[in-house]
C-alpha atoms as a PDB file:
ATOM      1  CA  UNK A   1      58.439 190.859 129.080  1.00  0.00           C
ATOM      2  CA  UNK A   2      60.063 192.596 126.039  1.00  0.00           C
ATOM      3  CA  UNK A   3      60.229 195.634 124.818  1.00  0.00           C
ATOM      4  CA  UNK A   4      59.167 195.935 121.179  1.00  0.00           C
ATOM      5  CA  UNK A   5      62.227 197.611 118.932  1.00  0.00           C
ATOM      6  CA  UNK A   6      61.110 201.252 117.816  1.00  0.00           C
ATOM      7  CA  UNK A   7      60.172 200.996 114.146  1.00  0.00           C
ATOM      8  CA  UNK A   8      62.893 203.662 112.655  1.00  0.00           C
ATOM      9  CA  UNK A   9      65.398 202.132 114.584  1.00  0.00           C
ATOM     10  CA  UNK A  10      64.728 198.429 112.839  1.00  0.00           C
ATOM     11  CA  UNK A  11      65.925 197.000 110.078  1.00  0.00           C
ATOM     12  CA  UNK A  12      63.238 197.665 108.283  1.00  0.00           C
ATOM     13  CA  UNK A  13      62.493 201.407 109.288  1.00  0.00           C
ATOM     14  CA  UNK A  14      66.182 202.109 108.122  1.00  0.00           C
ATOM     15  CA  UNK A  15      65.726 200.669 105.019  1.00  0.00           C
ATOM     16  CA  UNK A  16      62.519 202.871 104.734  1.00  0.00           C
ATOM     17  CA  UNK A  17      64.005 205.979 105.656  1.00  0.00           C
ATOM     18  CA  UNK A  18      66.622 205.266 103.214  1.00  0.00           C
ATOM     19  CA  UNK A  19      63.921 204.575  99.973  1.00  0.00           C
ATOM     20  CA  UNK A  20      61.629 207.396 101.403  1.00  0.00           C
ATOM     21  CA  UNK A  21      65.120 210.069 101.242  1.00  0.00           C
ATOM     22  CA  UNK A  22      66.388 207.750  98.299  1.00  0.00           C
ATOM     23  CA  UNK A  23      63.024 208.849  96.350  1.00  0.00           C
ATOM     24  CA  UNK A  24      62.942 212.387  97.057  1.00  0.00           C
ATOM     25  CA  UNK A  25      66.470 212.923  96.181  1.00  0.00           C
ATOM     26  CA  UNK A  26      64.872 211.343  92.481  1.00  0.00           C
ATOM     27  CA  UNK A  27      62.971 214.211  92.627  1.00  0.00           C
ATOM     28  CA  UNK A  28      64.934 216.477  92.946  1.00  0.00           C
ATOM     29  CA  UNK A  29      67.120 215.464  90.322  1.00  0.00           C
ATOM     30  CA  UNK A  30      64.523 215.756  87.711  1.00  0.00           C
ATOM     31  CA  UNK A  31      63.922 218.955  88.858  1.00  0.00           C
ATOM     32  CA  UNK A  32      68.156 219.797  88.809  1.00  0.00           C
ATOM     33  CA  UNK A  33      68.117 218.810  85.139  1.00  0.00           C
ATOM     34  CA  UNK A  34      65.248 220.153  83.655  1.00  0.00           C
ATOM     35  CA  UNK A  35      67.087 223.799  84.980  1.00  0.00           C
ATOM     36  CA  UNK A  36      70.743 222.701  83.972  1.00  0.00           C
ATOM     37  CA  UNK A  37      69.648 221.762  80.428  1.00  0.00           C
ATOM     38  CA  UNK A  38      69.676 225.761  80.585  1.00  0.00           C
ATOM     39  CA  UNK A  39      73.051 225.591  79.721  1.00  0.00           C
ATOM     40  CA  UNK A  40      72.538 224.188  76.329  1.00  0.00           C
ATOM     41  CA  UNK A  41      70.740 227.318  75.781  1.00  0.00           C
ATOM     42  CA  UNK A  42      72.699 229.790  73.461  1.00  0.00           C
ATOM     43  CA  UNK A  43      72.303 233.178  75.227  1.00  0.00           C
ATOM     44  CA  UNK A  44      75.419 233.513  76.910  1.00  0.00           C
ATOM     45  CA  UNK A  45      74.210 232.131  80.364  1.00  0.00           C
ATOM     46  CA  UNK A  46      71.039 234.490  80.571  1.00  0.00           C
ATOM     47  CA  UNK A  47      68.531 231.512  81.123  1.00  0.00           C
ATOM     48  CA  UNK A  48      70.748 229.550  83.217  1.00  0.00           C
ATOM     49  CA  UNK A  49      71.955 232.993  85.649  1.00  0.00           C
ATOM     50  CA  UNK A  50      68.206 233.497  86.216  1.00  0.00           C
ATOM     51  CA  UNK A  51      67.864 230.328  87.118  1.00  0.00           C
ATOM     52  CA  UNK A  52      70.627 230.069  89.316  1.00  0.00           C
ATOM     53  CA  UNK A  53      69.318 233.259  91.106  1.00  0.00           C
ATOM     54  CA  UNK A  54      65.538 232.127  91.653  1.00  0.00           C
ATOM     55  CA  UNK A  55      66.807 228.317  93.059  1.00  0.00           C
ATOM     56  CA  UNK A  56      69.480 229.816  95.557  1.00  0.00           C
ATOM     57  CA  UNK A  57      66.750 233.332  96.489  1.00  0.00           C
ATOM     58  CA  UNK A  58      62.608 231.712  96.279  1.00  0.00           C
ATOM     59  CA  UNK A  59      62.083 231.019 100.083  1.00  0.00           C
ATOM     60  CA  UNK A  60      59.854 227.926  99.177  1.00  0.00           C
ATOM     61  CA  UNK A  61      62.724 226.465  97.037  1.00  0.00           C
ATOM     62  CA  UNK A  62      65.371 227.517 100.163  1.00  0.00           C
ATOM     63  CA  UNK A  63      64.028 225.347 102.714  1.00  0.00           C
ATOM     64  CA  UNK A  64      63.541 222.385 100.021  1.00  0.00           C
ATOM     65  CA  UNK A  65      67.371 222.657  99.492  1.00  0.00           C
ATOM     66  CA  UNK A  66      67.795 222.586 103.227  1.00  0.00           C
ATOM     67  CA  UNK A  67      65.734 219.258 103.420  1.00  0.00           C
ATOM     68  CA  UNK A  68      67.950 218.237 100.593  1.00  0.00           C
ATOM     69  CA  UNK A  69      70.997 218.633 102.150  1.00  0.00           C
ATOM     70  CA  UNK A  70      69.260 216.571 105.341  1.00  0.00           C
ATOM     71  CA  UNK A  71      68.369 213.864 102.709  1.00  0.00           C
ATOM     72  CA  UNK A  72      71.697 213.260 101.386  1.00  0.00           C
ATOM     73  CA  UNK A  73      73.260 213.217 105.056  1.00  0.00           C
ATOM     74  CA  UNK A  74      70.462 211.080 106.022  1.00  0.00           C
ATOM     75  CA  UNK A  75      70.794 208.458 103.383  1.00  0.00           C
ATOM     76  CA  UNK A  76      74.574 208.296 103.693  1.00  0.00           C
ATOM     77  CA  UNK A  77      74.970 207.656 107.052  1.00  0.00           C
ATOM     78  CA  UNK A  78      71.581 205.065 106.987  1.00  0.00           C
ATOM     79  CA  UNK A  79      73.359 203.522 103.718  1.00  0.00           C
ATOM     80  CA  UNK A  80      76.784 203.071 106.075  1.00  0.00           C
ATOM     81  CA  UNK A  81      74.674 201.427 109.090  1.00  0.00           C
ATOM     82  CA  UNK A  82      72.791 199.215 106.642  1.00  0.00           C
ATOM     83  CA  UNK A  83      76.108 198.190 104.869  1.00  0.00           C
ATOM     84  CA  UNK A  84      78.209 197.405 108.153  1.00  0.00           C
ATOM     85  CA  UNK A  85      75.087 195.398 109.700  1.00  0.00           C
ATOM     86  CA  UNK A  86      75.112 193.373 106.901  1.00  0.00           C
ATOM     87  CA  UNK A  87      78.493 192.558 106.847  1.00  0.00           C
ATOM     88  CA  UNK A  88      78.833 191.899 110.348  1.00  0.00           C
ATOM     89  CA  UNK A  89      75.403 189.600 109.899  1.00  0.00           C
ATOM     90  CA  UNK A  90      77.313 187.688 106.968  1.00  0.00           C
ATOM     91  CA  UNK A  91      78.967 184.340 107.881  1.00  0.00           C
ATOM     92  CA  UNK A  92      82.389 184.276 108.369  1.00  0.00           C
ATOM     93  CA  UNK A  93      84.293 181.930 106.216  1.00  0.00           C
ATOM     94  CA  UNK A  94      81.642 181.587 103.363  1.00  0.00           C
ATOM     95  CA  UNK A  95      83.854 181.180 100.700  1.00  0.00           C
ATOM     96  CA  UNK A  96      81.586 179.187  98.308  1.00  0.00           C
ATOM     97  CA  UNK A  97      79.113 182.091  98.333  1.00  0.00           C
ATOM     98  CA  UNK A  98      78.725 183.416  94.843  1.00  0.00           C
ATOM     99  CA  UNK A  99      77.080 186.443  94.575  1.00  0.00           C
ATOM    100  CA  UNK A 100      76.635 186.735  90.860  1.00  0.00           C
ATOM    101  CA  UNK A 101      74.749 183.891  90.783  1.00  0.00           C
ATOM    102  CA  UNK A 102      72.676 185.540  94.031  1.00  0.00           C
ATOM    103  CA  UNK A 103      71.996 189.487  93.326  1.00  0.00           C
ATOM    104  CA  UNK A 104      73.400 191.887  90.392  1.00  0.00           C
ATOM    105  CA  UNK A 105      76.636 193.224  90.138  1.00  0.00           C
ATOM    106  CA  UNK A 106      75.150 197.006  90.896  1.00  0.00           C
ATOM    107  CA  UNK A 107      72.885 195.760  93.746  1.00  0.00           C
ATOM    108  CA  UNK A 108      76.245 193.843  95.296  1.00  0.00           C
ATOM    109  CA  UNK A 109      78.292 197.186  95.065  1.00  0.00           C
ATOM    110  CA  UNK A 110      75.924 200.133  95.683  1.00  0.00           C
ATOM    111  CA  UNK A 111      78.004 201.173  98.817  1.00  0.00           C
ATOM    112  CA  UNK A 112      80.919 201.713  95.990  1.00  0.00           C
ATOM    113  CA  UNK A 113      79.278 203.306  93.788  1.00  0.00           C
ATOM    114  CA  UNK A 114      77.128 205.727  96.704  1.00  0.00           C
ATOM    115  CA  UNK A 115      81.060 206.759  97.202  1.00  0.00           C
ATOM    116  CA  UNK A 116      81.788 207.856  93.693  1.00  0.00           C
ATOM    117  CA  UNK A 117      78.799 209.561  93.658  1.00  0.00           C
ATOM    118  CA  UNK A 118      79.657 211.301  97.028  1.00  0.00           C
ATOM    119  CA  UNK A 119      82.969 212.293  96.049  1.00  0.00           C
ATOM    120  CA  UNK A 120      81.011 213.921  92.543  1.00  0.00           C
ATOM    121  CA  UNK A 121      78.636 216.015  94.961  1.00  0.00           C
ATOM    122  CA  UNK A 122      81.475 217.237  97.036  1.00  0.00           C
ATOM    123  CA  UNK A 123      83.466 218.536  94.177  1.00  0.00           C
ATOM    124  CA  UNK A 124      80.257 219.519  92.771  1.00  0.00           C
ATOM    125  CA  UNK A 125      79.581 221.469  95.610  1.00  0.00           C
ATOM    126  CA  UNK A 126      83.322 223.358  95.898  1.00  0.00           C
ATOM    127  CA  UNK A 127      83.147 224.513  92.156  1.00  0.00           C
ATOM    128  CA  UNK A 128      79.656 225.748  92.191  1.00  0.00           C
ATOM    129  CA  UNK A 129      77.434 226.273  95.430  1.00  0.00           C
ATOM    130  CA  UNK A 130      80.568 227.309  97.302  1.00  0.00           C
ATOM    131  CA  UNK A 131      81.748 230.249  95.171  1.00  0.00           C
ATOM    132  CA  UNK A 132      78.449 230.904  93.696  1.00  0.00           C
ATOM    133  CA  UNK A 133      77.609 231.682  97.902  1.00  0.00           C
ATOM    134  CA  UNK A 134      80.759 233.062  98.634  1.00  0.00           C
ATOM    135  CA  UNK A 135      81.094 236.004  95.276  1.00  0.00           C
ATOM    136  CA  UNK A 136      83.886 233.735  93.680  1.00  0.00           C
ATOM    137  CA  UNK A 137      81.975 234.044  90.593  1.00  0.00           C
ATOM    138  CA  UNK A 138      82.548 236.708  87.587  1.00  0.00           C
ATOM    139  CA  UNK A 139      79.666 239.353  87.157  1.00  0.00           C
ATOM    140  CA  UNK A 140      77.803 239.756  83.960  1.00  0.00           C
ATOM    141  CA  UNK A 141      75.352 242.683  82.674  1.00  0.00           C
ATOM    142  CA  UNK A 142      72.860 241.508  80.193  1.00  0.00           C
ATOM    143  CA  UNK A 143      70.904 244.046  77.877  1.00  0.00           C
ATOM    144  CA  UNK A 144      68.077 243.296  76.203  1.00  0.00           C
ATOM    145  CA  UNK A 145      66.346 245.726  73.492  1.00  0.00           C
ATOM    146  CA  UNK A 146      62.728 244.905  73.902  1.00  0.00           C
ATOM    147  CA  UNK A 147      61.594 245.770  70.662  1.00  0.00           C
ATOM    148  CA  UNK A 148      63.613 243.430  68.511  1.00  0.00           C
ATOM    149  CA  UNK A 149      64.540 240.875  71.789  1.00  0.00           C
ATOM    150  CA  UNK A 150      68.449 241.406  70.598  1.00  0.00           C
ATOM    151  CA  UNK A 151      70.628 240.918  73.949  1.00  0.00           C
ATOM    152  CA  UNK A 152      73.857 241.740  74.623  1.00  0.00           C
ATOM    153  CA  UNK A 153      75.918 241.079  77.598  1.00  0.00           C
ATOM    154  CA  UNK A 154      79.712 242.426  79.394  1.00  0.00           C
ATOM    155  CA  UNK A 155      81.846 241.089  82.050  1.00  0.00           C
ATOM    156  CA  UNK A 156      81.556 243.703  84.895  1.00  0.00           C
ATOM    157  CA  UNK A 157      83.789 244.321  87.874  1.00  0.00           C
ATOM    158  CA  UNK A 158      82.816 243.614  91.156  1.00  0.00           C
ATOM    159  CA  UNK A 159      82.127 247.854  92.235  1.00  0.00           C
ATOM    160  CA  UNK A 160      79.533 247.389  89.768  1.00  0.00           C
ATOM    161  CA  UNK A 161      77.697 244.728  91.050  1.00  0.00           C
ATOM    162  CA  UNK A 162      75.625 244.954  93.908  1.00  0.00           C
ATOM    163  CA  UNK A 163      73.224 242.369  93.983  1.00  0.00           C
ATOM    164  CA  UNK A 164      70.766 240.410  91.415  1.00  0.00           C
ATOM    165  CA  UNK A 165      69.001 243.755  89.577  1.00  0.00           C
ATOM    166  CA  UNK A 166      66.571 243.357  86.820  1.00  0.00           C
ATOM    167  CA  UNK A 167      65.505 246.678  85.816  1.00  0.00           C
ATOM    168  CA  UNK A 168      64.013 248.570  82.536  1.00  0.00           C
ATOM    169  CA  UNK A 169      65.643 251.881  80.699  1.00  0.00           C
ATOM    170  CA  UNK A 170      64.016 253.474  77.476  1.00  0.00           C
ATOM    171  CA  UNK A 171      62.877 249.898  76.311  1.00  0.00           C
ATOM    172  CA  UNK A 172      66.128 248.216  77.246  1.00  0.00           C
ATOM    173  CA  UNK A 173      65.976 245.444  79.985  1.00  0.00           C
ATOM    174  CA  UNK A 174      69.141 245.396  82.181  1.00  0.00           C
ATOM    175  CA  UNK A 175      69.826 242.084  84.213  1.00  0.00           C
ATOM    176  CA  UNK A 176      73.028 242.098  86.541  1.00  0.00           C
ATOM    177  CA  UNK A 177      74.138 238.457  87.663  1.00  0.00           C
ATOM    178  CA  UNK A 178      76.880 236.096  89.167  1.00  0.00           C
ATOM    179  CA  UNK A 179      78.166 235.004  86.177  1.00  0.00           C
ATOM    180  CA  UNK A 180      77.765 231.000  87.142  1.00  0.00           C
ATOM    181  CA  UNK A 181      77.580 230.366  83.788  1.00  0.00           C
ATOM    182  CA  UNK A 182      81.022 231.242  83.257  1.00  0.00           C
ATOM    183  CA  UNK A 183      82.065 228.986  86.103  1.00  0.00           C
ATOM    184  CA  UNK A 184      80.653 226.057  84.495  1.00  0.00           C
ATOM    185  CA  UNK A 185      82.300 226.775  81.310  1.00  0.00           C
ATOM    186  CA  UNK A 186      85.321 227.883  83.082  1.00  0.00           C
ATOM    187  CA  UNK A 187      85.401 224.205  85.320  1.00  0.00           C
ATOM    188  CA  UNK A 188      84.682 221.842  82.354  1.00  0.00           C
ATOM    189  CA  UNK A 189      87.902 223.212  80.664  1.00  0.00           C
ATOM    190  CA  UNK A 190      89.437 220.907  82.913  1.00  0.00           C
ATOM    191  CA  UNK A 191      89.595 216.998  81.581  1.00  0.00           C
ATOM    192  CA  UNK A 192      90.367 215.607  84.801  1.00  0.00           C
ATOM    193  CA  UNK A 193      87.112 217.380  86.318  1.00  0.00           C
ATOM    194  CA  UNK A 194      85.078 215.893  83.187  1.00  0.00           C
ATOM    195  CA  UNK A 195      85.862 212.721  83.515  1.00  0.00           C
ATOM    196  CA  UNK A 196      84.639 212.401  87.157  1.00  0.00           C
ATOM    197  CA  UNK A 197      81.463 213.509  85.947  1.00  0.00           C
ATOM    198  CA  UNK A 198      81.319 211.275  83.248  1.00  0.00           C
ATOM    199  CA  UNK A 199      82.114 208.620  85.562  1.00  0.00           C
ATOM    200  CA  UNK A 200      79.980 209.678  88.246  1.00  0.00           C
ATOM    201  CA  UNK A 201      77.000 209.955  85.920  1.00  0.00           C
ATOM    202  CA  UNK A 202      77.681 206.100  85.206  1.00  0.00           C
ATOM    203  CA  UNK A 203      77.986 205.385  89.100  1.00  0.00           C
ATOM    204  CA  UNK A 204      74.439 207.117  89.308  1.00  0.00           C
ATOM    205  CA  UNK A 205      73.186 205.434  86.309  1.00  0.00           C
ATOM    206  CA  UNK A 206      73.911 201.656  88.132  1.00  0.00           C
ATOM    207  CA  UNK A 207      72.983 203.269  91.272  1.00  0.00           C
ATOM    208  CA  UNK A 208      69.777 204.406  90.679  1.00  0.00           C
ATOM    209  CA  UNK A 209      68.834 201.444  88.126  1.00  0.00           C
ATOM    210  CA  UNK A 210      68.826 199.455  91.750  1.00  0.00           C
ATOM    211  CA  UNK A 211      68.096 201.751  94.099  1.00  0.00           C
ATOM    212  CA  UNK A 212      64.461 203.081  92.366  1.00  0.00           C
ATOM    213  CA  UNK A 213      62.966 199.926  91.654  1.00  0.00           C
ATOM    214  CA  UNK A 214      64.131 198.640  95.479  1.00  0.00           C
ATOM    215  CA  UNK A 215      63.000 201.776  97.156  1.00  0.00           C
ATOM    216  CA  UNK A 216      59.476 201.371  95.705  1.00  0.00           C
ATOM    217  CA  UNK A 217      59.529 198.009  96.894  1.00  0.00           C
ATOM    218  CA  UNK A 218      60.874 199.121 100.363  1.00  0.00           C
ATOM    219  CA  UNK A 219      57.443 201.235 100.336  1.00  0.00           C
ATOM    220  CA  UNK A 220      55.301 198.310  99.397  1.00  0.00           C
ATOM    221  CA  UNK A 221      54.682 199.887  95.813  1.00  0.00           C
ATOM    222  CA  UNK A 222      55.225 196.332  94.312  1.00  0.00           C
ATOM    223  CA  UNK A 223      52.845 195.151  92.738  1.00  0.00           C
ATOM    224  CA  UNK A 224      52.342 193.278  89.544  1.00  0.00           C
ATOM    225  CA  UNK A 225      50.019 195.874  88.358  1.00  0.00           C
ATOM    226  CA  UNK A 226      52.553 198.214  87.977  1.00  0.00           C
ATOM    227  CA  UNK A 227      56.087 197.113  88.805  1.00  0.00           C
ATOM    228  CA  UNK A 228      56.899 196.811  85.261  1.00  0.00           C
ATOM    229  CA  UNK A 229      56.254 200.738  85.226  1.00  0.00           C
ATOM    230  CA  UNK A 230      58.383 201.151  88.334  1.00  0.00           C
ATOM    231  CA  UNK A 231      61.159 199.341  86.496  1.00  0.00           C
ATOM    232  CA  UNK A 232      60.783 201.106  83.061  1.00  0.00           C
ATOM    233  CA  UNK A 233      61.527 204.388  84.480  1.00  0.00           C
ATOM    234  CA  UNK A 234      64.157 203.064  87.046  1.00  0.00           C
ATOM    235  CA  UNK A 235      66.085 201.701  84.137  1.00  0.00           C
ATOM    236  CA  UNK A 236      65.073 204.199  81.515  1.00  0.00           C
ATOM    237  CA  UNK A 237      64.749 207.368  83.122  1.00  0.00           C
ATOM    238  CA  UNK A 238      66.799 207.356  86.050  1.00  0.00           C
ATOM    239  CA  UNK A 239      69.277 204.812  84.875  1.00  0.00           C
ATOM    240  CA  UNK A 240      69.531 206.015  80.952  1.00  0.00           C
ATOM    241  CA  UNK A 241      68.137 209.602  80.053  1.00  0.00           C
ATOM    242  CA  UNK A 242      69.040 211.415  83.383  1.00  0.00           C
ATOM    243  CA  UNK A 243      72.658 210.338  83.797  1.00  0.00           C
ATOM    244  CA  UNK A 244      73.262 210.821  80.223  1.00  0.00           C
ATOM    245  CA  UNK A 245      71.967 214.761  80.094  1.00  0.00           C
ATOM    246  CA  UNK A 246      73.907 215.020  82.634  1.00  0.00           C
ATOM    247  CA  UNK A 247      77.025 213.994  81.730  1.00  0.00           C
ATOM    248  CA  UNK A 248      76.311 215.769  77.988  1.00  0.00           C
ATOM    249  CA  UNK A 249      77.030 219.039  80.057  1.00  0.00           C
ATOM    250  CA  UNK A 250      80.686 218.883  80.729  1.00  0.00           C
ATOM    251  CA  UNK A 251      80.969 217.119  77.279  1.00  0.00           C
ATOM    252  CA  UNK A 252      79.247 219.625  75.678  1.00  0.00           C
ATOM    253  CA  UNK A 253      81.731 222.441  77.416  1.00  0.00           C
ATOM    254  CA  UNK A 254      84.314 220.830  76.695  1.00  0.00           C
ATOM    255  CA  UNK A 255      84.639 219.854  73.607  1.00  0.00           C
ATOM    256  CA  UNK A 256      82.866 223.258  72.138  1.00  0.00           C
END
């Protein structure tokens, strides 16, 4: 008598797990962006230092990043067991296989491009959520008159920073901050580091043109209702607009 295989432990369950993670790692992009396009903002980092602040302080927002960081481990290593199964499943000697004429060049090569996209989050990760955690940032006081809404805003040293502080003095608002902004605009200085995002923003674009549009399938959201929407914003969203915000920011700090 045999023993049926455990669901998460099939083919299939793996693939799941890896459009379910896949999917909410979407989401959380959108969400990255919408408080990165901060940056664009021309207040000296004021915008984009609050933000920074509430996404790495709110407890709700906390244990989401924690089930991000799961995610991307998750997916990685289930994208690595997927990738060696199937090449150990593939025919030795098959040297008339063409796989143009089979699948598209991103769906062929998404285990290359999940690397240059892994290689982007952990330099990502060194120049920003490392020394923004670990006081390897610059401080910054901001002032803000709060009858006319003028701000103004000084590097500080580090005896004069305690912690995150938004307080109000005869009408002035005074907000204290790791200066991340300055980070950002310190790291895209740096060609070499701009052109890995550039490129990994393409490697995401491909990736996720692919990967959104298969995940939904994976989930059984296929049908001909509304698989033309799936695709739309797999291509245009998450394949187009996303990874080209994205990359505008080290462009845009760059070349300023």
């Amino acid at each position: 008598m045999s023993k049926s295989k455990p669901v998460l432990s099939s083919s299939i369950g793996k693939k799941l797990i890896m459009s379910l993670t896949g999917l909410f790692l979407c989401t959380f992009l959108i969400v990255h962006l919408i408080g990165n396009l901060q940056l664009f903002k021309d207040d000296a980092g004021l915008a984009f230092n609050k933000y920074a602040y509430f996404m790495t302080h709110f407890t709700p927002i906390k244990v989401v990043s924690y089930l991000l960081y799961a995610s991307v481990i998750i997916h990685v290593i289930y994208a690595i067991v997927i990738s060696l199964k199937n090449k150990a499943a593939r025919p030795i000697g098959y040297a008339s296989y063409d796989g143009s004429a089979n699948s598209k060049w991103n769906s062929r090569n998404m285990g290359i491009l999940g690397t240059v996209i892994l290689v982007f989050l952990a330099t990502h990760m060194s120049n920003f959520w490392w020394k923004y955690h670990n006081d390897q940032t610059p401080y910054i006081e901001y002032r803000t008159d709060l009858s006319n809404g003028a701000t103004t805003h000084q590097e500080i040293q580090a005896s004069d920073f305690h912690d995150y502080s938004v307080v109000v003095e005869n009408g002035v608002e005074i907000v204290k901050a790791r200066d991340l902004y300055k980070q950002v605009d310190f790291a895209f200085k740096n060609v070499a580091l701009v052109a890995l995002y550039v490129i990994a923003m393409a490697a995401l674009a491909f990736h996720l043109i692919h990967g959104f549009q298969s995940a939904f399938q994976t989930v059984g959201f296929n049908h001909k209702r509304y698989i033309g929407l799936v695709q739309f914003i797999g291509v245009w969203v998450f394949g187009v607009v996303i990874p080209i915000l994205f990359a505008a920011m080290p462009l845009y700090f760059y070349f300023r």
